[in-house]
N, C-alpha and C. Protein backbone atom coordinates (compact mmCIF):
# COMPACT_ATOMS: atom_id res chain seq x y z
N UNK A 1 108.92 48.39 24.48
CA UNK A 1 107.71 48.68 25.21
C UNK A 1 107.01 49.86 24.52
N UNK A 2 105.32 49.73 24.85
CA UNK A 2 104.84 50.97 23.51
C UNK A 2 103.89 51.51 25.07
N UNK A 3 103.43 52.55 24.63
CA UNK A 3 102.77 53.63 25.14
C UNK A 3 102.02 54.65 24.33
N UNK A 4 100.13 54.46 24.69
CA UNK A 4 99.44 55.09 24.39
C UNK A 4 99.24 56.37 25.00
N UNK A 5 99.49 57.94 24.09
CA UNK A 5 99.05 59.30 25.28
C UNK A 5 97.88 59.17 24.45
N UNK A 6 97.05 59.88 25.10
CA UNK A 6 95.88 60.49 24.82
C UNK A 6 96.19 61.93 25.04
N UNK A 7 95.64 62.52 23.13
CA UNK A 7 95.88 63.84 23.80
C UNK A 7 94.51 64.67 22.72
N UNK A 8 93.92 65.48 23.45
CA UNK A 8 93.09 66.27 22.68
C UNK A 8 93.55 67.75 21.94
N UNK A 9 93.36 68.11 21.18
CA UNK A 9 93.20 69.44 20.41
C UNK A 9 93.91 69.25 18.91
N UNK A 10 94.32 67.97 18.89
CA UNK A 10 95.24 67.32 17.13
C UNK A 10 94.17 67.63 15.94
N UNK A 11 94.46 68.39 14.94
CA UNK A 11 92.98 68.26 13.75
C UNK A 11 93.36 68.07 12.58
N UNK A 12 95.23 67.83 12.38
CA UNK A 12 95.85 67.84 10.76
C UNK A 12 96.87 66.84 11.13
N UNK A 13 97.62 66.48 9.67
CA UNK A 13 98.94 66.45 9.69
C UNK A 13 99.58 66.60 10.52
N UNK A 14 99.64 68.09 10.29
CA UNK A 14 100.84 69.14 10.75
C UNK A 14 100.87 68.63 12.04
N UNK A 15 99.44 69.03 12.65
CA UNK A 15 99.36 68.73 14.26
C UNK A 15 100.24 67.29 14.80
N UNK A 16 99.99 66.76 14.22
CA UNK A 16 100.74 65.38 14.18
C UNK A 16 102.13 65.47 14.18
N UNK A 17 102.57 65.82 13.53
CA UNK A 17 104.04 66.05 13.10
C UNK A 17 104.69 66.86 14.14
N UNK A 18 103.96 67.93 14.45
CA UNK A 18 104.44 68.60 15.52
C UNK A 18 104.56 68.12 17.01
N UNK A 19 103.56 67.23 16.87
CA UNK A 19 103.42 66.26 18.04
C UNK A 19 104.27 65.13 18.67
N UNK A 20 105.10 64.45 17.06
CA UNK A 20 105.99 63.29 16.98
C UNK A 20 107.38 64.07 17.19
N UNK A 21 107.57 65.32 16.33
CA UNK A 21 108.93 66.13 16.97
C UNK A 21 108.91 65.99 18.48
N UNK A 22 108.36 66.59 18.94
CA UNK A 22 108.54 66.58 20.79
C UNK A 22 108.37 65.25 21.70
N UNK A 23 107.56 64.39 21.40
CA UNK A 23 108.12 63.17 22.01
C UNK A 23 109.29 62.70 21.73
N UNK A 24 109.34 62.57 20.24
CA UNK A 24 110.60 61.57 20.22
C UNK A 24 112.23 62.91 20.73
N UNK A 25 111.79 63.73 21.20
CA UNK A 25 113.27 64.52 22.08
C UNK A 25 113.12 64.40 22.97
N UNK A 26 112.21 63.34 24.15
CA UNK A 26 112.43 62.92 25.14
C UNK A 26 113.49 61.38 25.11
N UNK A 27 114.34 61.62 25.97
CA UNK A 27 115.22 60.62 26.33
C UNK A 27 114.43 59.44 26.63
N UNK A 28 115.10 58.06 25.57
CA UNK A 28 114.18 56.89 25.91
C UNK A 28 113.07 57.23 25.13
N UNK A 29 112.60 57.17 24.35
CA UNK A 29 111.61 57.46 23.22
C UNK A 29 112.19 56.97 21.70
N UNK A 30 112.13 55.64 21.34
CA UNK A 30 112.92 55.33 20.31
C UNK A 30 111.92 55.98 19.01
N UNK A 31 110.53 55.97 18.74
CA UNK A 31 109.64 56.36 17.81
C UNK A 31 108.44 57.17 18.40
N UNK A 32 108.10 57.78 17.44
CA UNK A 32 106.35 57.96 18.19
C UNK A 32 105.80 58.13 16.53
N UNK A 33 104.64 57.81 16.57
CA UNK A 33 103.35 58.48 15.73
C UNK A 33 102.07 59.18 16.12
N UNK A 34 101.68 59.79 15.93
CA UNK A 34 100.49 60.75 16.26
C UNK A 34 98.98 60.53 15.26
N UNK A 35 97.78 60.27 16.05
CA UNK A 35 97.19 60.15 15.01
C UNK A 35 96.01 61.21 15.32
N UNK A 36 95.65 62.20 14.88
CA UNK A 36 94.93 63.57 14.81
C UNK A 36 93.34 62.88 15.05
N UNK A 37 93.18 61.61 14.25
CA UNK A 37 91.75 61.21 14.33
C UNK A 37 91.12 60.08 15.33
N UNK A 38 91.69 60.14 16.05
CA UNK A 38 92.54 59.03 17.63
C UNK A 38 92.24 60.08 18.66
N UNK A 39 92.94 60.52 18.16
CA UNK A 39 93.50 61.85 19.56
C UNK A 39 94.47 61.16 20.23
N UNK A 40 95.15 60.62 20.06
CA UNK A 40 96.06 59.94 20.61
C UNK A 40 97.31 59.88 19.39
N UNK A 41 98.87 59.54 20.37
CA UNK A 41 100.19 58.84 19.97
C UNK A 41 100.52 58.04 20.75
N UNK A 42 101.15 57.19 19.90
CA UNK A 42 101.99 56.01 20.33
C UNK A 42 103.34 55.62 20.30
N UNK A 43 104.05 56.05 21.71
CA UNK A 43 105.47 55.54 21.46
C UNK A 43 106.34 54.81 21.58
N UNK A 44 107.28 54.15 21.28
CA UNK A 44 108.01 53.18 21.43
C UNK A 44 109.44 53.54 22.39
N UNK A 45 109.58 52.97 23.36
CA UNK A 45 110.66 52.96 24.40
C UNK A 45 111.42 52.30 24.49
N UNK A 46 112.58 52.47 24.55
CA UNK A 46 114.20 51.56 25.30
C UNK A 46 114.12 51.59 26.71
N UNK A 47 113.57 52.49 27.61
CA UNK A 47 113.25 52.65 28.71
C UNK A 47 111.60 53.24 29.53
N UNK A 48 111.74 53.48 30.57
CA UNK A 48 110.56 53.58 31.36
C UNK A 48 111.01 55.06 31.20
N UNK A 49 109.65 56.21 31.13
CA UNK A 49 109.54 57.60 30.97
C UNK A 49 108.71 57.77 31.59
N UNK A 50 108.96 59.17 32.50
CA UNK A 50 107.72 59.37 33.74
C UNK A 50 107.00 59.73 32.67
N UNK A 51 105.38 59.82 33.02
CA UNK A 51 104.39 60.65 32.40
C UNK A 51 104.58 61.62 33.00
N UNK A 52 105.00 62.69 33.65
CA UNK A 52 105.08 64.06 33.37
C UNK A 52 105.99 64.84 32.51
N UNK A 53 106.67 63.84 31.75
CA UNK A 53 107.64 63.90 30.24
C UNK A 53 106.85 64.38 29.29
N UNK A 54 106.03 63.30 29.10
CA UNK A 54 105.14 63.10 28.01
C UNK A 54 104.13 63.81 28.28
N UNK A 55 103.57 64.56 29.25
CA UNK A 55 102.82 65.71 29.58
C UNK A 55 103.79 67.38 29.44
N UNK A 56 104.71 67.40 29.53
CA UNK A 56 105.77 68.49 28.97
C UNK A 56 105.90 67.97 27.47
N UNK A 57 106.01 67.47 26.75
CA UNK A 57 106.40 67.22 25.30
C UNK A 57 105.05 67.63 25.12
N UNK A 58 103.84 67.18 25.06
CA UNK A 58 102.34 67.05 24.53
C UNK A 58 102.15 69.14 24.50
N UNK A 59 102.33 69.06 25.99
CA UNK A 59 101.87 70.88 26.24
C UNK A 59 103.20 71.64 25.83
N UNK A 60 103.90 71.46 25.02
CA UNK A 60 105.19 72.28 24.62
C UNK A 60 104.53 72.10 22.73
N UNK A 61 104.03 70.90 22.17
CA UNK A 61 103.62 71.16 20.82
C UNK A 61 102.60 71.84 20.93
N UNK A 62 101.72 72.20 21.80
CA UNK A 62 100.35 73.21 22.27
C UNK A 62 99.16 72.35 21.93
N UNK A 63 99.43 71.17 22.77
CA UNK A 63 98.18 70.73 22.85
C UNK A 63 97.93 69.98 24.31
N UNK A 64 96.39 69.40 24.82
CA UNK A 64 96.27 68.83 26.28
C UNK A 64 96.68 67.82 25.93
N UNK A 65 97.67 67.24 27.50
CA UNK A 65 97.65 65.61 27.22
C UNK A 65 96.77 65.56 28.73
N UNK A 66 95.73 64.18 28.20
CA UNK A 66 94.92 63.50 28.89
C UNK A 66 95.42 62.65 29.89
N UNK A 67 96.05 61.28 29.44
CA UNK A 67 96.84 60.34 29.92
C UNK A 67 97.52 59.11 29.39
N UNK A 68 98.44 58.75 30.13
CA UNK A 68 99.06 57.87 29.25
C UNK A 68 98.78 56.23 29.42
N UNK A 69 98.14 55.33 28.78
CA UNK A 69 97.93 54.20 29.50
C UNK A 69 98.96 53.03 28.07
């Protein structure tokens, strides 16, 4: 199962990278990618993850998460 966040303040790489570290250390998060020019990541699951996970991972790399659809 995949999952789009929306998240604003991404502008590099880096931002990205920093972004894919902290999702994928949520439990049940098999991948993620980040795309800076999106504003959004996309992750791949073994299981169901509340969105207030993925709203702690998003605001722990220091950026807003919007929502997850």
């Amino acid at each position: 199962m995949k999952k789009t966040i929306i998240i604003e303040g991404m502008s590099c790489e880096h931002c990205e990278m920093h972004t894919v570290k902290e999702l994928e250390k949520i439990d049940g998060v098999i991948s993620a990618a980040a795309d800076a020019d999106q504003g959004e990541a996309v992750v791949e699951l073994e299981k169901e993850v509340a969105e207030a996970e993925f709203k702690a991972a998003v605001e722990e790399a220091g950026y807003e998460y919007i929502k997850t659809k």
